[in-house]
C-alpha atoms as a PDB file:
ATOM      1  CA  UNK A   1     -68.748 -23.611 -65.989  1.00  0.00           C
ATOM      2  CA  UNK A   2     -68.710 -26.747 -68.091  1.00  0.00           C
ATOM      3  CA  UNK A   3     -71.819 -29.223 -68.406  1.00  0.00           C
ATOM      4  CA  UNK A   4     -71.485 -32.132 -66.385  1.00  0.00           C
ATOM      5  CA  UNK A   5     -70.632 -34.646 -68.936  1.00  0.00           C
ATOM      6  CA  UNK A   6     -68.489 -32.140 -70.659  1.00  0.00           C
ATOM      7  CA  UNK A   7     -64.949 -34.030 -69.852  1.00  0.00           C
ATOM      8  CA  UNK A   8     -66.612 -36.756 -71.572  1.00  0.00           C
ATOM      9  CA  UNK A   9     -67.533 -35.250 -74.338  1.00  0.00           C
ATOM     10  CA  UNK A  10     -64.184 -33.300 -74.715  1.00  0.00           C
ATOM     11  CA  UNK A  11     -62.308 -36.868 -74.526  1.00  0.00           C
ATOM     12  CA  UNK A  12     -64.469 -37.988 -77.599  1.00  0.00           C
ATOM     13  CA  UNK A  13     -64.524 -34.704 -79.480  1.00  0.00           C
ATOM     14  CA  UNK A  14     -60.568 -34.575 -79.125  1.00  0.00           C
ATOM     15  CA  UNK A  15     -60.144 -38.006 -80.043  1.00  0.00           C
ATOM     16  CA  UNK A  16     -62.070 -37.439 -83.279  1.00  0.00           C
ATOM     17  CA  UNK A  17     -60.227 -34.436 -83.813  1.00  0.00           C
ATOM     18  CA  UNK A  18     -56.770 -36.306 -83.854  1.00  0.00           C
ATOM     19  CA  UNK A  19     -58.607 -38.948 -86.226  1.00  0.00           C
ATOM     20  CA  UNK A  20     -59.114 -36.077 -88.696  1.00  0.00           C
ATOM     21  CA  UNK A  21     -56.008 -34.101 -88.610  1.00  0.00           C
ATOM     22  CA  UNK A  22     -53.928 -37.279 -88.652  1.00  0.00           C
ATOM     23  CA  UNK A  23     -55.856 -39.027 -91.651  1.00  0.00           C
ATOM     24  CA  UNK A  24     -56.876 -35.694 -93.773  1.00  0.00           C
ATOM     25  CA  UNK A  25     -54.509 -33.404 -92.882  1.00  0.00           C
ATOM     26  CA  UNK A  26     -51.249 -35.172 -92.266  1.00  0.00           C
ATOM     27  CA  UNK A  27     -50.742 -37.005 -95.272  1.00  0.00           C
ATOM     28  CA  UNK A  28     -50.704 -33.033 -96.997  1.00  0.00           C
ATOM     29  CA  UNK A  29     -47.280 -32.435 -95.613  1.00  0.00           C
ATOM     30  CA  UNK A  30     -45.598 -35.524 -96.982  1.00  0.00           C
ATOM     31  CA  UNK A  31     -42.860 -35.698 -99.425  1.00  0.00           C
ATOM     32  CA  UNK A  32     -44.324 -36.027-102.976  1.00  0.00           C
ATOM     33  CA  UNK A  33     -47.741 -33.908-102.060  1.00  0.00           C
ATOM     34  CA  UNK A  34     -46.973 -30.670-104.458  1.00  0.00           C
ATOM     35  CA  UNK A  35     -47.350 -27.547-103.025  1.00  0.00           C
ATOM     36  CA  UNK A  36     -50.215 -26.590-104.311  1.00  0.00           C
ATOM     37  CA  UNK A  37     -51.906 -29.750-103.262  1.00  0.00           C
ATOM     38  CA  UNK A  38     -50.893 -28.552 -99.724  1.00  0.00           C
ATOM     39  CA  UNK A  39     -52.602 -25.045-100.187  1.00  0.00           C
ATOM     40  CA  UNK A  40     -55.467 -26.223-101.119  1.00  0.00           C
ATOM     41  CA  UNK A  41     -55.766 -28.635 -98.471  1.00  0.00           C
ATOM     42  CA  UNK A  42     -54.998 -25.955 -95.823  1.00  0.00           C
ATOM     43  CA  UNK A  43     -57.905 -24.062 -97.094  1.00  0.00           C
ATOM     44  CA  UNK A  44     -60.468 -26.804 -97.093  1.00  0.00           C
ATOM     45  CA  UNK A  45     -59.518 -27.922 -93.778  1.00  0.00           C
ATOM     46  CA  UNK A  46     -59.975 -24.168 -92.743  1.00  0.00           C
ATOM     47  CA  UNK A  47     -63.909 -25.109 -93.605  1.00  0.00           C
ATOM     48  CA  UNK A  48     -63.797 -27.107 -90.396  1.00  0.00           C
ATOM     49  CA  UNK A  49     -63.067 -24.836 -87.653  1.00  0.00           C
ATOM     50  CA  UNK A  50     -65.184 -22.278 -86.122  1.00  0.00           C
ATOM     51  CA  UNK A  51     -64.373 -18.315 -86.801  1.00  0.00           C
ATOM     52  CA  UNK A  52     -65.400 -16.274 -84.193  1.00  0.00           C
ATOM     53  CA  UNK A  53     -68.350 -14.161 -83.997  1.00  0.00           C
ATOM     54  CA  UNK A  54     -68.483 -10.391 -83.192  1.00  0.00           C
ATOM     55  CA  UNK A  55     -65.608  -9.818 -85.273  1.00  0.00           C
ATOM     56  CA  UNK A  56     -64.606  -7.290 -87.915  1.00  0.00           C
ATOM     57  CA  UNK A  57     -63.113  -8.415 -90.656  1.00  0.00           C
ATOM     58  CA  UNK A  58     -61.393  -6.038 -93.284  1.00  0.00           C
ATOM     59  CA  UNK A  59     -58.287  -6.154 -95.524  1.00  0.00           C
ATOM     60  CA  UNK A  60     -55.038  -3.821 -96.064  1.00  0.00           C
ATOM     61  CA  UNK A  61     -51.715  -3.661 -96.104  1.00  0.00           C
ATOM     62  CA  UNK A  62     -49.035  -3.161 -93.689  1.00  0.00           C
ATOM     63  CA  UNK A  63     -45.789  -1.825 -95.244  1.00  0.00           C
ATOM     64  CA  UNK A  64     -47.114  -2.931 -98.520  1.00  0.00           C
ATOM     65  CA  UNK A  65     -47.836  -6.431 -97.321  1.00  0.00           C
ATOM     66  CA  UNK A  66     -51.428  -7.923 -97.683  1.00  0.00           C
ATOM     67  CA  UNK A  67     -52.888  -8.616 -94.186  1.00  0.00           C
ATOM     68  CA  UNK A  68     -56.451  -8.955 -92.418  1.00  0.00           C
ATOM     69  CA  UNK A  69     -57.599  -6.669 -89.588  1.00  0.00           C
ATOM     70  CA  UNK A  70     -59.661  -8.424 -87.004  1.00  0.00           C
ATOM     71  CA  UNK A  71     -61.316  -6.363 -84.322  1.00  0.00           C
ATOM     72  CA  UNK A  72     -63.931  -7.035 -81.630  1.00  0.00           C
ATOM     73  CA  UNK A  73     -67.421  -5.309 -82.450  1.00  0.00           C
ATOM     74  CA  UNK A  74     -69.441  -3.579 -79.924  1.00  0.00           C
ATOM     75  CA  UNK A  75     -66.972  -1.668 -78.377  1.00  0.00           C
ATOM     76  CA  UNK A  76     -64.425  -2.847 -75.857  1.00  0.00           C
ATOM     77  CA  UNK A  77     -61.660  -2.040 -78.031  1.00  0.00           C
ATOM     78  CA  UNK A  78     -57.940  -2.024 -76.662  1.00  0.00           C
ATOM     79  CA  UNK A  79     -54.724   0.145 -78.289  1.00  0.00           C
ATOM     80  CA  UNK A  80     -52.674  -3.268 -78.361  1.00  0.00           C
ATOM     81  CA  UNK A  81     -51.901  -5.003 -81.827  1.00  0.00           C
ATOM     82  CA  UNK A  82     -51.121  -8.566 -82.088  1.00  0.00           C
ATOM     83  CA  UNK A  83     -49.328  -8.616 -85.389  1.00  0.00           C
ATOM     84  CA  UNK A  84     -49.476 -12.471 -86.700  1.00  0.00           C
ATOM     85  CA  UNK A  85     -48.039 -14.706 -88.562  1.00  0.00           C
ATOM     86  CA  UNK A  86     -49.283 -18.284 -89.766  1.00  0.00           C
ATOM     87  CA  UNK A  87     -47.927 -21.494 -89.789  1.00  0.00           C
ATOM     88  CA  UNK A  88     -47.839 -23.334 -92.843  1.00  0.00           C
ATOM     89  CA  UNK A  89     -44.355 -24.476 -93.528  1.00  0.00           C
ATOM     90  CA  UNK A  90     -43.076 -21.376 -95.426  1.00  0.00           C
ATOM     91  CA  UNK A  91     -44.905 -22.611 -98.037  1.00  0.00           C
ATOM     92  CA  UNK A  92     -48.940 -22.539 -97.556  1.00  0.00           C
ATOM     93  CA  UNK A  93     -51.479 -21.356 -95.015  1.00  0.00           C
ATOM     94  CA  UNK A  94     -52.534 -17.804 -95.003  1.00  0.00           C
ATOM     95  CA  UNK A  95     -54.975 -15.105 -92.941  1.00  0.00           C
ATOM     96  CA  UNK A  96     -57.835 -17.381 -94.640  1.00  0.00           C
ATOM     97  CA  UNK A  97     -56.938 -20.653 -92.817  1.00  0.00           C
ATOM     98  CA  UNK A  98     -55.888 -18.919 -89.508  1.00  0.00           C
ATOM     99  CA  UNK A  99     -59.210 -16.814 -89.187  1.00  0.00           C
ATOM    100  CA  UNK A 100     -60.207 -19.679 -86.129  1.00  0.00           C
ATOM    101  CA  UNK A 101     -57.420 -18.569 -84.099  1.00  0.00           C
ATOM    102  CA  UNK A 102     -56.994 -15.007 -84.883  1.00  0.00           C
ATOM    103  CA  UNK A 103     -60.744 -13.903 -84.647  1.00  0.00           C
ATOM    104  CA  UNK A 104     -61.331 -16.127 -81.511  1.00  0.00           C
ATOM    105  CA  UNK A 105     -58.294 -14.007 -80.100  1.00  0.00           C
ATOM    106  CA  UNK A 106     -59.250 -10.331 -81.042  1.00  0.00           C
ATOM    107  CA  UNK A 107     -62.596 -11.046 -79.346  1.00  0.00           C
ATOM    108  CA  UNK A 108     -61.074 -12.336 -76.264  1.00  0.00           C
ATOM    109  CA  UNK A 109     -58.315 -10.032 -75.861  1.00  0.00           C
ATOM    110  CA  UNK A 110     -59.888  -6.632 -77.569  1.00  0.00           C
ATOM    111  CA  UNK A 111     -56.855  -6.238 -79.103  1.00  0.00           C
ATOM    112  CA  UNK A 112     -56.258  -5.765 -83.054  1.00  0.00           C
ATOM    113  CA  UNK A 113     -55.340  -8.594 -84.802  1.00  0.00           C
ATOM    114  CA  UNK A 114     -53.078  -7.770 -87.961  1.00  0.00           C
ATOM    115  CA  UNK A 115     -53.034 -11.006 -89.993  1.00  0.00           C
ATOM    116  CA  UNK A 116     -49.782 -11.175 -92.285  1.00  0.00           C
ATOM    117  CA  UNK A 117     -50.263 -12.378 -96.019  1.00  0.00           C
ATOM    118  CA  UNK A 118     -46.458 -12.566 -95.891  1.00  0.00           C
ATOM    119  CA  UNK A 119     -44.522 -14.368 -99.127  1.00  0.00           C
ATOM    120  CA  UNK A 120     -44.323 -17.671 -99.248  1.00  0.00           C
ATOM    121  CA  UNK A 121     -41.619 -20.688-100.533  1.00  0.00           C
ATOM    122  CA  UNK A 122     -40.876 -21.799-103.252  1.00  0.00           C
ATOM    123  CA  UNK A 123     -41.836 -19.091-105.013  1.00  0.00           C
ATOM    124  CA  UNK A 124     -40.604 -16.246-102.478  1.00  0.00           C
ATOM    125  CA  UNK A 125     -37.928 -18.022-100.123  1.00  0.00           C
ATOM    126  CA  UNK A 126     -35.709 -17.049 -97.405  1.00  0.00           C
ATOM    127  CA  UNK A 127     -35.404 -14.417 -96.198  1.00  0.00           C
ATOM    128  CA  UNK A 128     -38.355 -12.964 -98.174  1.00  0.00           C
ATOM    129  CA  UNK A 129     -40.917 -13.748 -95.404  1.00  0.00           C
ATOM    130  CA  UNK A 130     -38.746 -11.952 -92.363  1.00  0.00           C
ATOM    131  CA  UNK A 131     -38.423  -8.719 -94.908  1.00  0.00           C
ATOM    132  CA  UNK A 132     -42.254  -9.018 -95.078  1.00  0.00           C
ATOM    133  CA  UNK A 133     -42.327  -9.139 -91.136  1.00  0.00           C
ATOM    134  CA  UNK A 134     -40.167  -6.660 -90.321  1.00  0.00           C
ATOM    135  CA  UNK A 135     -41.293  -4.265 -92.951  1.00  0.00           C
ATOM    136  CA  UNK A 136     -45.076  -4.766 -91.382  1.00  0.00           C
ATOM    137  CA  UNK A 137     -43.340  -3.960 -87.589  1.00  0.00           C
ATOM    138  CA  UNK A 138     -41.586  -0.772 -89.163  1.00  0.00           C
ATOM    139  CA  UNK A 139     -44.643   0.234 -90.907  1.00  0.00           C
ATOM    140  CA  UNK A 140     -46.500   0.185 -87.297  1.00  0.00           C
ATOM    141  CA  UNK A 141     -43.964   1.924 -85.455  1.00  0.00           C
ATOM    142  CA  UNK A 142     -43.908   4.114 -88.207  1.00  0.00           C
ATOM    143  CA  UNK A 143     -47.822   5.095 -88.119  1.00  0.00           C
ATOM    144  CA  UNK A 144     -46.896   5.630 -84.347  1.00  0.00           C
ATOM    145  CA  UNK A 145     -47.742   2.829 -82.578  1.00  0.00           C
ATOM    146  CA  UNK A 146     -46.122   2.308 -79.959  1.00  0.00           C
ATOM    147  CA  UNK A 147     -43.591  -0.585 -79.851  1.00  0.00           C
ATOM    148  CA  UNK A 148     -44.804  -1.127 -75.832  1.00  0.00           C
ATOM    149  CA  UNK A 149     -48.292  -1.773 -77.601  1.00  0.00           C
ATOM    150  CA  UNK A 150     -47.112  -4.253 -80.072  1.00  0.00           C
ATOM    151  CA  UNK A 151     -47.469  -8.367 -79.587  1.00  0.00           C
ATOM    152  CA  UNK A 152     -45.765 -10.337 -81.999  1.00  0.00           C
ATOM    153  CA  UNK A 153     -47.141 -13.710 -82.716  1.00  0.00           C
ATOM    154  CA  UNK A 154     -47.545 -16.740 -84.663  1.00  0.00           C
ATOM    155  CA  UNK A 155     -47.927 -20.368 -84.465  1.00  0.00           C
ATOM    156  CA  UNK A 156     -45.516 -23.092 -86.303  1.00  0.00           C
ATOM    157  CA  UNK A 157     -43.353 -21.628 -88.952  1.00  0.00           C
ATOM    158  CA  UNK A 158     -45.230 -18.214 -88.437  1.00  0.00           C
ATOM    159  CA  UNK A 159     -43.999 -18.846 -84.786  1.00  0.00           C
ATOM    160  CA  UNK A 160     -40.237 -18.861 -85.915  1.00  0.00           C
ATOM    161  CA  UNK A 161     -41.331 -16.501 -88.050  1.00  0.00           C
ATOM    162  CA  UNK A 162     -42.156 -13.938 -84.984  1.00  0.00           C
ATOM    163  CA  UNK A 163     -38.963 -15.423 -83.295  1.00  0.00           C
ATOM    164  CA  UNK A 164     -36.690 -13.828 -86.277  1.00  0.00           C
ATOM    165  CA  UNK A 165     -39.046 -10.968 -87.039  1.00  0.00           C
ATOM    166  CA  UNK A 166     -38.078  -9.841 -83.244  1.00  0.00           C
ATOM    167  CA  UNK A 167     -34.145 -10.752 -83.781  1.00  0.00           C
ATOM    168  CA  UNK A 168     -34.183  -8.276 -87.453  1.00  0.00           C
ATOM    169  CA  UNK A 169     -35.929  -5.566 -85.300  1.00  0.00           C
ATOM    170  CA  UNK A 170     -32.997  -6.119 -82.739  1.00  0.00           C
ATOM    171  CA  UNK A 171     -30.473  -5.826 -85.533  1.00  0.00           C
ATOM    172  CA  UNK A 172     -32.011  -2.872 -86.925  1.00  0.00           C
ATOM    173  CA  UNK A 173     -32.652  -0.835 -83.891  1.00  0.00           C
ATOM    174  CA  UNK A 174     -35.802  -0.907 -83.708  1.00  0.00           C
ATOM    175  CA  UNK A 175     -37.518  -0.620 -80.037  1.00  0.00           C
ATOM    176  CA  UNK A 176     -38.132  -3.726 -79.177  1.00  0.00           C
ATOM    177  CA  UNK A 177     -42.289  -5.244 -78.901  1.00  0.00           C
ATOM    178  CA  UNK A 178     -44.201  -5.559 -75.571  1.00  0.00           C
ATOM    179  CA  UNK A 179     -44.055  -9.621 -75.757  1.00  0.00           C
ATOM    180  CA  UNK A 180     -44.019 -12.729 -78.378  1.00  0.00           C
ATOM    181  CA  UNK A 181     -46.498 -15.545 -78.686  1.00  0.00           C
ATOM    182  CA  UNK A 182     -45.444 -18.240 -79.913  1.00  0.00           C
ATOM    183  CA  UNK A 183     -47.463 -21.389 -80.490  1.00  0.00           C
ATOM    184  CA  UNK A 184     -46.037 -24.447 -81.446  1.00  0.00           C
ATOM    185  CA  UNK A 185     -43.173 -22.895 -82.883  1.00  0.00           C
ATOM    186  CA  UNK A 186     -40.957 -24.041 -85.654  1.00  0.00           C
ATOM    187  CA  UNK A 187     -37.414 -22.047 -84.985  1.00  0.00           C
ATOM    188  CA  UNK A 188     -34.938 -24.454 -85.827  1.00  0.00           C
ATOM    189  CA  UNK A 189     -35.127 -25.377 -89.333  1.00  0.00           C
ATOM    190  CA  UNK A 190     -32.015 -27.273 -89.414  1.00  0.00           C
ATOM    191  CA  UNK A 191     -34.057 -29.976 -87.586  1.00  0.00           C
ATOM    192  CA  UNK A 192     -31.247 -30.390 -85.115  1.00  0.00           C
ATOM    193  CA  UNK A 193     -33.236 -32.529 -82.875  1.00  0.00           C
ATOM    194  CA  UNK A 194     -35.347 -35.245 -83.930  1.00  0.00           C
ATOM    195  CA  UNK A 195     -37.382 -36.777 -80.917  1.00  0.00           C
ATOM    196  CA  UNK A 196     -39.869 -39.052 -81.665  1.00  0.00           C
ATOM    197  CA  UNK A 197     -43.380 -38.870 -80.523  1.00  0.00           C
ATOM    198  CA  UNK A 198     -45.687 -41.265 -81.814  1.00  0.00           C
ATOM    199  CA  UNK A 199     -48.563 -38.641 -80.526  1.00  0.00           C
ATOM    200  CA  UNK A 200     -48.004 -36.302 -83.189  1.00  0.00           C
ATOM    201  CA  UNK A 201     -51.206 -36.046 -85.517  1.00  0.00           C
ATOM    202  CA  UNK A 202     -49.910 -33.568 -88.557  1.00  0.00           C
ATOM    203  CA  UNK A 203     -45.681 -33.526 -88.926  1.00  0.00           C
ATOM    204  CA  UNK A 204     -43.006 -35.431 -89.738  1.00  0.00           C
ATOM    205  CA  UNK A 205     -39.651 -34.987 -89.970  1.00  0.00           C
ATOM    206  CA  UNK A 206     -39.175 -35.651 -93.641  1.00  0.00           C
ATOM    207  CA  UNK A 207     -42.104 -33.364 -94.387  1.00  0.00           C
ATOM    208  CA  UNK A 208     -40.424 -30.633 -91.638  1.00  0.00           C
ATOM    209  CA  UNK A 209     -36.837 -31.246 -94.212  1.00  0.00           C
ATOM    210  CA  UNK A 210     -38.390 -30.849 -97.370  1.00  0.00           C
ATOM    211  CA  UNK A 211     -40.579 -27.594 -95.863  1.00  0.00           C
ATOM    212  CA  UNK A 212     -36.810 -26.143 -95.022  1.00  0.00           C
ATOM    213  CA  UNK A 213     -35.196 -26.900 -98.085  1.00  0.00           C
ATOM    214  CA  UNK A 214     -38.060 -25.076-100.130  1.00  0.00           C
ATOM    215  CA  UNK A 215     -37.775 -22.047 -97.745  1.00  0.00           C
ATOM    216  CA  UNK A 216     -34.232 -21.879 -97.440  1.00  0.00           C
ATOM    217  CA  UNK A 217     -32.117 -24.067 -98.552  1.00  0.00           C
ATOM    218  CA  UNK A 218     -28.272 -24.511 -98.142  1.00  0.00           C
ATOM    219  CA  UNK A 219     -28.821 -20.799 -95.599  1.00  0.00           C
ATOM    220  CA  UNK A 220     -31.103 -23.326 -92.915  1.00  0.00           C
ATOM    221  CA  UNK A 221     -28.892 -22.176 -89.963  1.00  0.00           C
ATOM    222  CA  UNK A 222     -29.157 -18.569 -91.068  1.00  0.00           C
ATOM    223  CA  UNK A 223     -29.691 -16.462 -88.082  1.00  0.00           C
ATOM    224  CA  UNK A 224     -33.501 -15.541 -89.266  1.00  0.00           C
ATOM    225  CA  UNK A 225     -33.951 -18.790 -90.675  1.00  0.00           C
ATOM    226  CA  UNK A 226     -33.652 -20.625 -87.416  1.00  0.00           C
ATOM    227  CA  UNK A 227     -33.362 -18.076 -84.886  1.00  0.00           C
ATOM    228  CA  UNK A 228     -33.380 -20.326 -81.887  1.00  0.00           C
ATOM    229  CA  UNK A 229     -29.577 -21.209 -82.750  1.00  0.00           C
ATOM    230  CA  UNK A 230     -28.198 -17.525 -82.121  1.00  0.00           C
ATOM    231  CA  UNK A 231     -27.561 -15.184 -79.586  1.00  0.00           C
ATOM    232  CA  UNK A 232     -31.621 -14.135 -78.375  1.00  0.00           C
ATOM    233  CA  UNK A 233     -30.363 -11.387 -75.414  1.00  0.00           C
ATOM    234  CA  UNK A 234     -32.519  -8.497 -75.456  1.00  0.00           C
ATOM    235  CA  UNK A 235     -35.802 -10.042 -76.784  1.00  0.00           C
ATOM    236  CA  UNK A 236     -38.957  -9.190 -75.595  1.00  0.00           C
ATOM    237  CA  UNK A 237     -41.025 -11.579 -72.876  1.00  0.00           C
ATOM    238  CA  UNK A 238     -42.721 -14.837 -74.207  1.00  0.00           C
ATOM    239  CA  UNK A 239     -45.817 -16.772 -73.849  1.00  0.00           C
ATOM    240  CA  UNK A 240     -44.912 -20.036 -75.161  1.00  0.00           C
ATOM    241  CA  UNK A 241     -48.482 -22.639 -75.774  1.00  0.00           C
ATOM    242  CA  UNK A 242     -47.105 -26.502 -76.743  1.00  0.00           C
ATOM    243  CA  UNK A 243     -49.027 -29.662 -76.818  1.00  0.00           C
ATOM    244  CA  UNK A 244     -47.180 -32.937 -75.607  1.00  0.00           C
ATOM    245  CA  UNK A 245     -47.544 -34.878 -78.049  1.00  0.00           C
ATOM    246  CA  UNK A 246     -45.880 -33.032 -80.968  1.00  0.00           C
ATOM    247  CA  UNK A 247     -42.206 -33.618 -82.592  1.00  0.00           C
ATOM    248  CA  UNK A 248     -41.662 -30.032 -81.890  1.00  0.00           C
ATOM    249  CA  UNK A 249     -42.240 -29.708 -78.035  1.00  0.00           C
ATOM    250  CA  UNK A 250     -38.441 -29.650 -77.868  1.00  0.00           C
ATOM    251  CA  UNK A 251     -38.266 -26.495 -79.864  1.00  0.00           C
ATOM    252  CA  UNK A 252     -40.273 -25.140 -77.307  1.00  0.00           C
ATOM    253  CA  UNK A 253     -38.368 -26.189 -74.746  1.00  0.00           C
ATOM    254  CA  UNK A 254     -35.212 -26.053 -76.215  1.00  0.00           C
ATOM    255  CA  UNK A 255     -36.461 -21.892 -76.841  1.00  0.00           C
ATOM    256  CA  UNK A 256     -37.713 -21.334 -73.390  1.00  0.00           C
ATOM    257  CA  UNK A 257     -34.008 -22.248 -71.530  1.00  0.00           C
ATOM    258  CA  UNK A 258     -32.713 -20.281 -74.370  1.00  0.00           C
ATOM    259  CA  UNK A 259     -34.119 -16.784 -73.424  1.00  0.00           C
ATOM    260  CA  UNK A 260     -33.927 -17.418 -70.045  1.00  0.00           C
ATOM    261  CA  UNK A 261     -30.286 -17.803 -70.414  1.00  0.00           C
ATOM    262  CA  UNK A 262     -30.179 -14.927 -72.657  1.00  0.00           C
ATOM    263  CA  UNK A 263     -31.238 -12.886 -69.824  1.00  0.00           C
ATOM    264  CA  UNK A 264     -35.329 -12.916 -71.227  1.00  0.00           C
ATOM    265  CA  UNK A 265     -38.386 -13.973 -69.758  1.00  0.00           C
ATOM    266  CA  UNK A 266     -40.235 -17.326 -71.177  1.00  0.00           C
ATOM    267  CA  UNK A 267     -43.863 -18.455 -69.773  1.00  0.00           C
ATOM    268  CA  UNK A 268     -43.536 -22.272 -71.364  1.00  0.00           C
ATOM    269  CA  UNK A 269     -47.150 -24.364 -71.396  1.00  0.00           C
ATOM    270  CA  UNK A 270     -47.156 -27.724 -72.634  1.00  0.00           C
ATOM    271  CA  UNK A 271     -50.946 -29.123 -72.794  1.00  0.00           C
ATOM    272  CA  UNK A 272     -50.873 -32.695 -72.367  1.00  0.00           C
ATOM    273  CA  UNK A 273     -52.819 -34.798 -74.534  1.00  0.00           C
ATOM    274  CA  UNK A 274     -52.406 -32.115 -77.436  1.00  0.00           C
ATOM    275  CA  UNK A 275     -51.050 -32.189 -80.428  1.00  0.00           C
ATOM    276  CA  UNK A 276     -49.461 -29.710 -82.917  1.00  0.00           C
ATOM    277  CA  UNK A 277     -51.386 -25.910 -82.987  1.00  0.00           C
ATOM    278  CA  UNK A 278     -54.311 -27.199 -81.240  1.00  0.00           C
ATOM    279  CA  UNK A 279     -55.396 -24.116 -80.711  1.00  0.00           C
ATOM    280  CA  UNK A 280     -57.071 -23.721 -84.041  1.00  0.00           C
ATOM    281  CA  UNK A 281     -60.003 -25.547 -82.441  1.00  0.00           C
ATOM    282  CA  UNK A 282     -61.045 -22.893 -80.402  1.00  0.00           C
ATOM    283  CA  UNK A 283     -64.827 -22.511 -80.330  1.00  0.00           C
ATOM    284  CA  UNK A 284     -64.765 -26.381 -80.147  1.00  0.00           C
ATOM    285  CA  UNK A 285     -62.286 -27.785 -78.049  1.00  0.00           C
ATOM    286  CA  UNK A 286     -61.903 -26.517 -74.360  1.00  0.00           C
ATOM    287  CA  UNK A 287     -58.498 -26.482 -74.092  1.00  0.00           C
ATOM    288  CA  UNK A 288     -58.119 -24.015 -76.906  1.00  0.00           C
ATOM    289  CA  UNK A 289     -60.295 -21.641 -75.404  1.00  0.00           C
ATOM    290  CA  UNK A 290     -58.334 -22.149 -72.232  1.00  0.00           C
ATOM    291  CA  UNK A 291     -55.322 -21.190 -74.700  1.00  0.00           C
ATOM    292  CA  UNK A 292     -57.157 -18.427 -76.472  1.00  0.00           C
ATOM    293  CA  UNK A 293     -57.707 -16.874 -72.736  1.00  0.00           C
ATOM    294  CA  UNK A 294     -53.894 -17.231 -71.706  1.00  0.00           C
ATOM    295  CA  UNK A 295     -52.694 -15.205 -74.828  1.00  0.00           C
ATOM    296  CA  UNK A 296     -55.160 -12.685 -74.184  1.00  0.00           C
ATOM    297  CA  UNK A 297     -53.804 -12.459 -70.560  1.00  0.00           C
ATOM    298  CA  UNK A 298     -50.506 -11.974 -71.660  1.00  0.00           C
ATOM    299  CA  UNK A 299     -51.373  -9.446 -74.155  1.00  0.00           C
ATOM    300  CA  UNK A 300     -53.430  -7.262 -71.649  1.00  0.00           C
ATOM    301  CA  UNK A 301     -50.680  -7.525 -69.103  1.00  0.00           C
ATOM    302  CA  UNK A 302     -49.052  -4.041 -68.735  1.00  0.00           C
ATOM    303  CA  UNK A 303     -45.703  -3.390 -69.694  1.00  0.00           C
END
């Protein structure tokens, strides 16, 4: 349990939270900020979060793409691997500025978190990032994990990013993963819908547009470029983890109908009050842990 004054001090740790993201962080993703203005910013801001403790850290490579293992120390260990991919906007973020959110999660789920280093816009664009994903899911299958063992995740454009990684295994005939995580997700890069939602503490739509033009350009609707606009029958289960107040809540939405249609399975959470991958701030904020433990639910469920 909580302290006492705990919902107090969550209200005032959030709030200062959204100050920060929305004065220090936000203004990175603007039209005119060069990219590697952005990466750098990414990586400082990654000095502000809280890595988990208990965790092993140690790098490789998955089908010859740089990654970071994470794995729970003292034992406890589970067969599952959550391979991951970070947000970013095609073009920035890495294993370094995700290490909140992926350690946090290998200690609470015991699973093994493979980090992707995949290639990144402008200088590696579409569809150099889903041949980085799907070579790292072949390269599993191929050391014989089994696919029924296998979580694909990834927040923001890492979360479209597991979205089309689990359409080119499809395509390829691949067996299929246990389940998707998807956080925040960014799967239609066409920006097809534009809601507003003055809550929104890091994106914009003209940063979201200039993000898709370095990553893909005039191939936006692709089918792996925005895979929520194609056929998604015969995709694995998701957990899908949202904040209200974020432009993209209707990708989330918009996703969860989708597979459901499709004939798939789609556990939607929208947190209200929270903003765009708040589940970075786990250690800190409650309602990341709270996040941290329904992922690791999911991931432990049996398939």
């Amino acid at each position: 349990m909580h302290a006492p004054d705990s919902q107090g001090s969550q209200q005032v740790l959030a709030a200062i939270l959204r100050y920060n993201l929305r004065v220090f962080v936000k203004p990175l993703f603007y039209p005119g900020v060069p990219v590697s203005v952005l990466r750098y910013g990414l990586r400082v801001m990654a000095t502000t979060t809280l890595v988990a403790r208990d965790v092993h850290r140690d790098g490789l490579t998955v089908g010859g793409v740089p990654a970071e293992r994470y794995r729970r120390t003292g034992g406890g260990a589970k067969d599952k691997v959550v391979l991951y991919f970070h947000g970013g906007g095609y073009c920035a973020g890495s294993p370094y500025t995700h290490r909140s959110l992926t350690t946090h999660l290998a200690r609470a789920s015991g699973a093994t978190v493979l980090a992707l280093d995949y290639r990144v816009a402008p200088e590696a664009p579409y569809p150099a990032a889903v041949n980085d994903a799907l070579s790292a899911y072949r390269a599993l299958l191929d050391e014989g994990v089994s696919s029924d063992q296998i979580i694909i995740a990834g927040d923001s454009a890492g979360g479209g990013l597991s979205l089309a990684c689990a359409l080119a295994a499809r395509n390829h005939d691949l067996p299929a993963a246990a389940g998707l995580v998807l956080l925040s997700h960014w799967a239609d890069i066409t920006n097809s819908e534009r809601p507003h939602a003055p809550g929104e503490t890091l994106l914009t739509w003209k940063g979201l547009d200039l993000a898709a033009q370095r990553y893909a350009g005039e191939q936006r609707a692709e089918p792996l470029a925005s895979p929520l606009l194609v056929d998604l029958s015969g995709l694995p289960p998701a957990l899908i983890i949202t904040g209200r107040d974020e432009i993209l809540l209707a990708d989330s939405q918009r996703l969860a109908s989708a597979l459901e249609d499709a004939g798939g399975k789609a556990d939607l959470h929208v947190y209200e009050g929270r903003w765009h991958f708040f589940p970075i701030h786990a250690g800190l904020l409650h309602d990341a842990d709270h996040a941290i433990g329904q992922m690791a639910a999911f991931i432990d469920q049996p398939r």
